[in-house]
Protein backbone atom coordinates (compact mmCIF):
# COMPACT_ATOMS: atom_id res chain seq x y z
CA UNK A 1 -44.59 -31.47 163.28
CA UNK A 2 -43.69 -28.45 165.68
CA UNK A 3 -43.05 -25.33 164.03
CA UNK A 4 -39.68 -22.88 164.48
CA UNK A 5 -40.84 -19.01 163.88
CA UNK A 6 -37.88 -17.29 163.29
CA UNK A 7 -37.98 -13.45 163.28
CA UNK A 8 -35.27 -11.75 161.03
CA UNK A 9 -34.42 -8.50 161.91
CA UNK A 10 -31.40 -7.65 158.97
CA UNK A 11 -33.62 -6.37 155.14
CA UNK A 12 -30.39 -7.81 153.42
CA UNK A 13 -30.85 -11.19 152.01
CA UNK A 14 -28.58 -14.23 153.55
CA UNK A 15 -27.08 -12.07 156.25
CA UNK A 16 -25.09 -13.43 158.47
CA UNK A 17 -28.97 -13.09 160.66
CA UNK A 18 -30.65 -14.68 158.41
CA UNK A 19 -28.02 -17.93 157.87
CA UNK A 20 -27.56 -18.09 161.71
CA UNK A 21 -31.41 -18.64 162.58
CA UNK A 22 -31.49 -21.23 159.70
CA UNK A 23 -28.37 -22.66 161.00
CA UNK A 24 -29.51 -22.57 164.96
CA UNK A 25 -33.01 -24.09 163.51
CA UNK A 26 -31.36 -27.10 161.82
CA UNK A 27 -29.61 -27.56 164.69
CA UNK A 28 -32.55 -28.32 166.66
CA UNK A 29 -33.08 -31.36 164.55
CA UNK A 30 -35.29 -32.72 161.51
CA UNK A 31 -38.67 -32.75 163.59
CA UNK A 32 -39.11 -28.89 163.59
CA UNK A 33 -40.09 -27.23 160.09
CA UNK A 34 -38.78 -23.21 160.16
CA UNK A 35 -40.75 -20.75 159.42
CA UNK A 36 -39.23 -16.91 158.58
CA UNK A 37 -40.50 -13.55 158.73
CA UNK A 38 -38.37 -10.86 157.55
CA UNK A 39 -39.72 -8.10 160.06
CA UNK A 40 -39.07 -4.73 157.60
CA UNK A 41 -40.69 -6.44 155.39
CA UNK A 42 -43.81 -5.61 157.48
CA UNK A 43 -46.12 -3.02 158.05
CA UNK A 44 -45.63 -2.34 161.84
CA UNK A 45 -46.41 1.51 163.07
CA UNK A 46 -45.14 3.44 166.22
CA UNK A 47 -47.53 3.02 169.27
CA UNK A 48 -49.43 5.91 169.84
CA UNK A 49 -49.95 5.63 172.93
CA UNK A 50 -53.81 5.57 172.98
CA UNK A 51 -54.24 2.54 175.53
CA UNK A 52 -57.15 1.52 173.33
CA UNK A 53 -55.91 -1.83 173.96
CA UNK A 54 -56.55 -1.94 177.58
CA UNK A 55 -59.84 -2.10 177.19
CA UNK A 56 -61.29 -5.26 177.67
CA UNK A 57 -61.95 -7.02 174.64
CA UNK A 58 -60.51 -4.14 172.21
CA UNK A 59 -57.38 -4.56 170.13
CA UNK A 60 -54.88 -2.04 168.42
CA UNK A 61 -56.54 0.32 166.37
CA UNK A 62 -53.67 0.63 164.29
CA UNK A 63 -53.84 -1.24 161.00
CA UNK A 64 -51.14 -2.82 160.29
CA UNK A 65 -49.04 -6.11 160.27
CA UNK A 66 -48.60 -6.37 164.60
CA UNK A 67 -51.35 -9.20 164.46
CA UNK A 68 -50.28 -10.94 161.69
CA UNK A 69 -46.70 -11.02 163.53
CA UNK A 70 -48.36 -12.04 166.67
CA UNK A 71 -50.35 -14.79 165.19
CA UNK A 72 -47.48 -16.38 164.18
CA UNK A 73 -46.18 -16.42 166.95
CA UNK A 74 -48.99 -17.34 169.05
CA UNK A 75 -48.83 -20.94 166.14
CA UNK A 76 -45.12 -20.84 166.56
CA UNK A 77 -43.54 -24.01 169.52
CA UNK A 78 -40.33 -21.87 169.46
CA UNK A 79 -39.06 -18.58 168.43
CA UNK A 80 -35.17 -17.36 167.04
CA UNK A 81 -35.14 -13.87 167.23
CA UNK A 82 -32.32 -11.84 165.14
CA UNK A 83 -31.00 -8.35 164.44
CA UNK A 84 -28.08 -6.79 163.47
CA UNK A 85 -25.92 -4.25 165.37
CA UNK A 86 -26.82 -0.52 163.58
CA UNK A 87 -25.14 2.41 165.62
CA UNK A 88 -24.53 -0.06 168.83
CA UNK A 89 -28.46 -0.75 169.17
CA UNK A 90 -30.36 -3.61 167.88
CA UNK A 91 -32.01 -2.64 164.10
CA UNK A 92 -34.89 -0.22 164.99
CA UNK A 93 -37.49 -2.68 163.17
CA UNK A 94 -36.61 -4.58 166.46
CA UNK A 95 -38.03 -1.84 168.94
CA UNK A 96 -41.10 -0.61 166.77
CA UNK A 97 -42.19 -4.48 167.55
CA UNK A 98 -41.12 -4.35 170.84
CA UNK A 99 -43.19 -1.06 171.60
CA UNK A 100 -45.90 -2.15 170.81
CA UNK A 101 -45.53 -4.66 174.01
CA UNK A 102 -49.15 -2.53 175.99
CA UNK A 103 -51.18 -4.77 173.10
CA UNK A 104 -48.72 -7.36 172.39
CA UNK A 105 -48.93 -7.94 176.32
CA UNK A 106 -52.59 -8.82 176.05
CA UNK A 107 -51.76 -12.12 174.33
CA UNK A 108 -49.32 -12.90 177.49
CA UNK A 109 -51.59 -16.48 177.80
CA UNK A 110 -50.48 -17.14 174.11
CA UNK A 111 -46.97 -16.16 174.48
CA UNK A 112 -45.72 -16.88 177.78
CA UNK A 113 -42.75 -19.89 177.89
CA UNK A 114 -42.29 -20.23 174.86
CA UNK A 115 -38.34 -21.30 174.09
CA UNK A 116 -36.55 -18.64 172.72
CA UNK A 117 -32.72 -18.08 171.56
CA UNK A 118 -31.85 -14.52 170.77
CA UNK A 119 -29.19 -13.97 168.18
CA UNK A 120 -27.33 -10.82 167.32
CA UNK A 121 -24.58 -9.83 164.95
CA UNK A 122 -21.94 -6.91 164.65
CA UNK A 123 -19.44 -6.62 162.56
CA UNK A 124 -16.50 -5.30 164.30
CA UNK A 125 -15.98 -6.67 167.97
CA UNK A 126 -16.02 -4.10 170.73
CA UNK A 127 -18.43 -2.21 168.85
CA UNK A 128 -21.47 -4.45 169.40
CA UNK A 129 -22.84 -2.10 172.32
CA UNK A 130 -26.04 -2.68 174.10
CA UNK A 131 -27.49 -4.99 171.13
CA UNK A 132 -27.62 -8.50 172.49
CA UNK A 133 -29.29 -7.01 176.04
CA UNK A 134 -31.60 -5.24 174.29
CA UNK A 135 -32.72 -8.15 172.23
CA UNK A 136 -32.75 -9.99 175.12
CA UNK A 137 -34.83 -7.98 177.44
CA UNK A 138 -37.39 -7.42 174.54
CA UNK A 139 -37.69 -11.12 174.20
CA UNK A 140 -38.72 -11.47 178.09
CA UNK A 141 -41.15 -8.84 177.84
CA UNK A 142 -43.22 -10.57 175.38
CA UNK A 143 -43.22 -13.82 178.24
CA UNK A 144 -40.65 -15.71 176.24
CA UNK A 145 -38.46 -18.12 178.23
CA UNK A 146 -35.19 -17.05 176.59
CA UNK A 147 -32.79 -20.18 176.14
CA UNK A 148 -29.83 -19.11 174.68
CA UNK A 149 -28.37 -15.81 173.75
CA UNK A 150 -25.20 -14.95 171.74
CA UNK A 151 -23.53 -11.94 170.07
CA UNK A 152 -21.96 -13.22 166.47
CA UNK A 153 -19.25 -11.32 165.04
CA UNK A 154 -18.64 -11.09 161.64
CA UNK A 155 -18.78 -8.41 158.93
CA UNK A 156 -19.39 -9.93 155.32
CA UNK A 157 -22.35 -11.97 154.76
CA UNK A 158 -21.87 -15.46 156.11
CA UNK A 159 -18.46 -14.69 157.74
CA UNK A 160 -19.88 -15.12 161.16
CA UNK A 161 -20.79 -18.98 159.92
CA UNK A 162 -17.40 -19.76 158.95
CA UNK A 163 -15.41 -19.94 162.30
CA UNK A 164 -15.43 -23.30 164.02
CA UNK A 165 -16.44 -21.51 167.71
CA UNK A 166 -19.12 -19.74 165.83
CA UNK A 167 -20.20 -23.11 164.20
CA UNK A 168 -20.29 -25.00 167.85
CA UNK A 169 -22.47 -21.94 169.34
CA UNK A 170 -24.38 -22.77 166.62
CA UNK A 171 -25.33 -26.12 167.84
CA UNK A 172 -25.67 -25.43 171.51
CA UNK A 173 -28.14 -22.88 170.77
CA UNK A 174 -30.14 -25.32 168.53
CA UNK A 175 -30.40 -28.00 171.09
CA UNK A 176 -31.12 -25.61 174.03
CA UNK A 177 -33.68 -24.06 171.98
CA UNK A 178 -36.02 -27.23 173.30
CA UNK A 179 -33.83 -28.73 175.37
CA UNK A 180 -32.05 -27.15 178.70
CA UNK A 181 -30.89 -23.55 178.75
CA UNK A 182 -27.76 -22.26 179.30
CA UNK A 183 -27.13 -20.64 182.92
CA UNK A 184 -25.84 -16.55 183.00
CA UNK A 185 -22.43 -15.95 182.22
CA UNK A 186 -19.57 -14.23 184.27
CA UNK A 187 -20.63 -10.71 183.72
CA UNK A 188 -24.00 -11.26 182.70
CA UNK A 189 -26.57 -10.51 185.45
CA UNK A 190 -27.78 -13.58 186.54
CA UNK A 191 -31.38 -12.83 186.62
CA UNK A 192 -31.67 -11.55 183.20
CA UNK A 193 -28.36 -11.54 181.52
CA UNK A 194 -28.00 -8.12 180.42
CA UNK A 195 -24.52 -7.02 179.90
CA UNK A 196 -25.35 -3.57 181.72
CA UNK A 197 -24.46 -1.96 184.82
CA UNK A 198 -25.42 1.23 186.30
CA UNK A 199 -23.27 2.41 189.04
CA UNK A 200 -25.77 4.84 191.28
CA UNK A 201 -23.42 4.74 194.03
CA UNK A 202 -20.26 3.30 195.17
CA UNK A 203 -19.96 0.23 195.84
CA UNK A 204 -23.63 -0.85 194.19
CA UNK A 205 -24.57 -1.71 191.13
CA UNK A 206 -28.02 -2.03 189.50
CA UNK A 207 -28.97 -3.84 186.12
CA UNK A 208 -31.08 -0.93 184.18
CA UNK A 209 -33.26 -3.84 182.74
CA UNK A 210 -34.56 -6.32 185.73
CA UNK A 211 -33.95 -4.15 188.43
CA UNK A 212 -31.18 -6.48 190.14
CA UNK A 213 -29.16 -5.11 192.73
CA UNK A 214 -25.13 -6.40 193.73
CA UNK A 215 -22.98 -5.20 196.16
CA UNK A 216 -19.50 -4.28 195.13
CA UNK A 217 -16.39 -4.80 197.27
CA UNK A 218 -12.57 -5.26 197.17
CA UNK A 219 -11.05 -8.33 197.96
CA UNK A 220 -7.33 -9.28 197.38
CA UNK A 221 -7.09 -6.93 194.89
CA UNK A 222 -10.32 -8.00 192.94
CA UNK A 223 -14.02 -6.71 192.73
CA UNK A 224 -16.43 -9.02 194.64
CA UNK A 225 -19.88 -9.03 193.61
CA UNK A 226 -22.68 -10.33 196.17
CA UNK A 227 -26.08 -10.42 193.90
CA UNK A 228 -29.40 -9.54 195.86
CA UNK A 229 -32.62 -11.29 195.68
CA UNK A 230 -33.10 -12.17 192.62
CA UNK A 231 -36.01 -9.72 190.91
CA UNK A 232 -39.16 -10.20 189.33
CA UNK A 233 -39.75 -7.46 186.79
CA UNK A 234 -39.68 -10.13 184.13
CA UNK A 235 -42.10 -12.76 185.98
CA UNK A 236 -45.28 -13.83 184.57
CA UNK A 237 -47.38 -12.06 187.61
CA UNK A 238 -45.11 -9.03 187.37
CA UNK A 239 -45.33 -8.38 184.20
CA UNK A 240 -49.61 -8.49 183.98
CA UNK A 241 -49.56 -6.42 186.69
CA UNK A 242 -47.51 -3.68 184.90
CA UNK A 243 -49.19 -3.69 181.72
CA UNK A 244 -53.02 -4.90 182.88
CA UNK A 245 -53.16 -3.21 186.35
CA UNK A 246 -51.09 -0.63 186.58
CA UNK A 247 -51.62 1.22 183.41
CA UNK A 248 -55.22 0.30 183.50
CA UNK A 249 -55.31 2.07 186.46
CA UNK A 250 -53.19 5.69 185.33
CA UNK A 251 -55.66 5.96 182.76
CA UNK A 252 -59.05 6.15 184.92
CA UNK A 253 -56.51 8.71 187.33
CA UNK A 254 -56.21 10.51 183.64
CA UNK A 255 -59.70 10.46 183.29
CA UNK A 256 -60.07 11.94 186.77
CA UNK A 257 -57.92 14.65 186.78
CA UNK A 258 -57.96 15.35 183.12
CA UNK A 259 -59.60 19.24 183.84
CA UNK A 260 -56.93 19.71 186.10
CA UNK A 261 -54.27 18.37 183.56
CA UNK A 262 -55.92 20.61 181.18
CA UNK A 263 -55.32 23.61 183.00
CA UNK A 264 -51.28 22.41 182.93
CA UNK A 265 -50.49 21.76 179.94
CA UNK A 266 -53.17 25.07 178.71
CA UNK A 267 -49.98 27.66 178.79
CA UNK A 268 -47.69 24.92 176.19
CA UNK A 269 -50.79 24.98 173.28
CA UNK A 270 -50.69 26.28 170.03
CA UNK A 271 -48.40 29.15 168.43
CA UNK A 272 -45.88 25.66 167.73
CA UNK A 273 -43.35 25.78 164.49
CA UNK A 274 -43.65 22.05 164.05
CA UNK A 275 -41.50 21.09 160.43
CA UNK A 276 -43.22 18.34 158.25
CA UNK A 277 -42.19 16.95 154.31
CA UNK A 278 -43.43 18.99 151.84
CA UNK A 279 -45.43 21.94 154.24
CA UNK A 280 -45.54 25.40 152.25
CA UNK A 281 -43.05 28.16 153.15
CA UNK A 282 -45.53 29.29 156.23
CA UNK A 283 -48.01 26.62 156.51
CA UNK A 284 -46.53 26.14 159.95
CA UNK A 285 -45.27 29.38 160.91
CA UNK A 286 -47.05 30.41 163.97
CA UNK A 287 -50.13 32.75 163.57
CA UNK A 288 -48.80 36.42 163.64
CA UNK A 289 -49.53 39.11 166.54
CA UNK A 290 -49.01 42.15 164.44
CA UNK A 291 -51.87 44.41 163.53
C-alpha cells in the first residue's frame, strides 16, 4: 500500500490544516494509508550555516529531528504540506525546515518528483499575504513536483471544511495529488505559480521566486502580459548546481582568501553589547578603557 506523508504545520489540534490534509488524503482514495507529522512537534534547529554538509559523505551536525523528517519523506509516495497564515507568512516551523534545504538538498535523488499538494489557511480573506507562494516555492526546492496548491479561508477550526467550493477543492486536490496536475492560474506565474510580482521597471515584471520575466503593455485599455522563456531555477540540474556546485565552490574561495577576509572583518571584532536571557547586569557590557 503507498503511503501519504502529510506535514502539518498548525500546533493546534484539528485545525482547519490538519482536517484539510486528512480530507485531501481521503480524497485520493482507499489505496493510500496517511501518515502525519505535526512539524512543532519536532526538534528542528536554525542552520548555522557551517556547510558541513557539503562535504562528501558528511551530514548535519546538528542533532536534531531534520533526519527523522527527511526519512519520512524519503518512505513517503506523496507529500500534503500545510501551514497556517501567522502575520501574512507561512507558520515559521515552515521555514526553519525549509532552511535547512543546503543538507536537505543532498537527498535531492530521494526527493525529487515526488507529488505534492500544498495547502494553506488564513482566516480572514485579503489578509492571507505571501503564504501559499511561500509554501509553494519551499516545496520545489526540496525537488517536489507540486500538484495542486490552494489558499483555504476560514477562521474557526473546521470552518474552512464546511463550504461546498471548499469541499470540491478538496477533491481535485486529492485526485491530482497522483493523478494530473492542475495548470497555473490567471495571475499565477506560470512557471512556478507564485502570486508575486516585482516591478523593477516599467513595463517588466519579474517573479522574486523563479526568476521569470513578462513584459507589460497596454492594450484596449487592459494590461497585456507576454511571459519570457520559461526559467529553470527550480529544475532538477539547476537546483544541484546551486546547492552542490556553486556553494561547494564559495567555500574553497573562503578558504582561499580567508587571511584576507580576516583582515576585513578585523576592525568589526570584539567590544560588542550582545543581550542574552538571564546574562548578569555587565556580563556583556563591553570591556572598559578607563584607567
Amino acid at each position: 500500500m503507498k503511503t501519504i506523508l502529510g506535514l502539518v504545520s498548525s500546533q493546534r489540534k484539528l485545525a482547519n490544516g490538519e482536517i484539510l490534509v486528512k480530507a485531501v488524503a481521503a480524497a485520493a482514495g482507499t489505496e493510500y494509508v496517511l501518515k502525519l507529522i505535526r512539524l512543532p512537534d519536532l526538534k528542528l534547529e536554525p542552520c548555522r550555516g557551517c556547510y558541513t554538509c557539503l562535504v562528501p559523505g558528511k551530514s548535519c551536525p546538528i542533532e536534531d529531528d531534520l533526519y527523522f523528517a527527511a526519512n519520512a519523506i524519503k518512505e513517503a509516495d506523496g507529500i500534503i504540506l500545510s501551514a497556517p497564515c501567522y502575520a501574512l507568512g507561512p507558520a515559521a516551523v515552515t521555514k526553519l525546515l525549509g532552511d535547512r534545504v543546503i543538507a536537505l538538498s543532498q537527498m535531492i535523488n530521494d526527493f525529487w518528483g515526488k507529488p505534492c499538494v500544498v495547502i494553506a489557511t488564513a482566516g480572514i480573506r485579503g489578509w492571507e499575504g505571501y503564504t501559499l507562494s511561500a509554501l509553494t516555492g519551499a516545496a520545489r526546492f526540496l525537488g517536489f513536483r507540486v500538484k495542486d496548491a490552494h489558499m483555504f479561508v476560514g477562521a474557526l477550526p473546521g470552518e474552512s471544511i464546511e463550504q461546498e467550493e471548499n469541499i470540491s477543492r478538496v477533491k481535485e486536490m486529492g485526485q491530482a495529488l497522483f493523478g494530473p496536475g492542475r495548470e497555473a492560474r490567471p495571475g499565477e506565474c506560470p512557471n512556478c505559480w507564485s502570486e508575486l510580482w516585482k516591478f523593477p521597471e516599467p513595463g517588466r515584471a519579474v517573479c522574486p521566486f523563479c526568476g521569470q520575466e513578462a513584459a507589460l503593455t497596454a492594450e484596449n485599455g487592459n494590461v497585456r502580459w507576454a511571459f519570457g522563456p520559461a526559467t529553470t531555477r527550480f529544475g532538477r540540474e539547476q537546483l544541484e548546481e546551486h546547492f552542490h556546485n556553486w556553494l561547494g565552490g564559495k567555500v574553497q574561495e573562503y578558504l582561499l582568501r580567508r587571511k584576507e577576509l580576516a583582515k576585513v572583518r578585523a576592525p568589526y571584532k570584539g567590544g560588542d553589547l550582545w543581550l542574552r536571557p538571564g546574562s548578569g547586569s555587565d556580563r556583556d557590557e563591553a570591556p572598559s578603557t578607563s584607567v
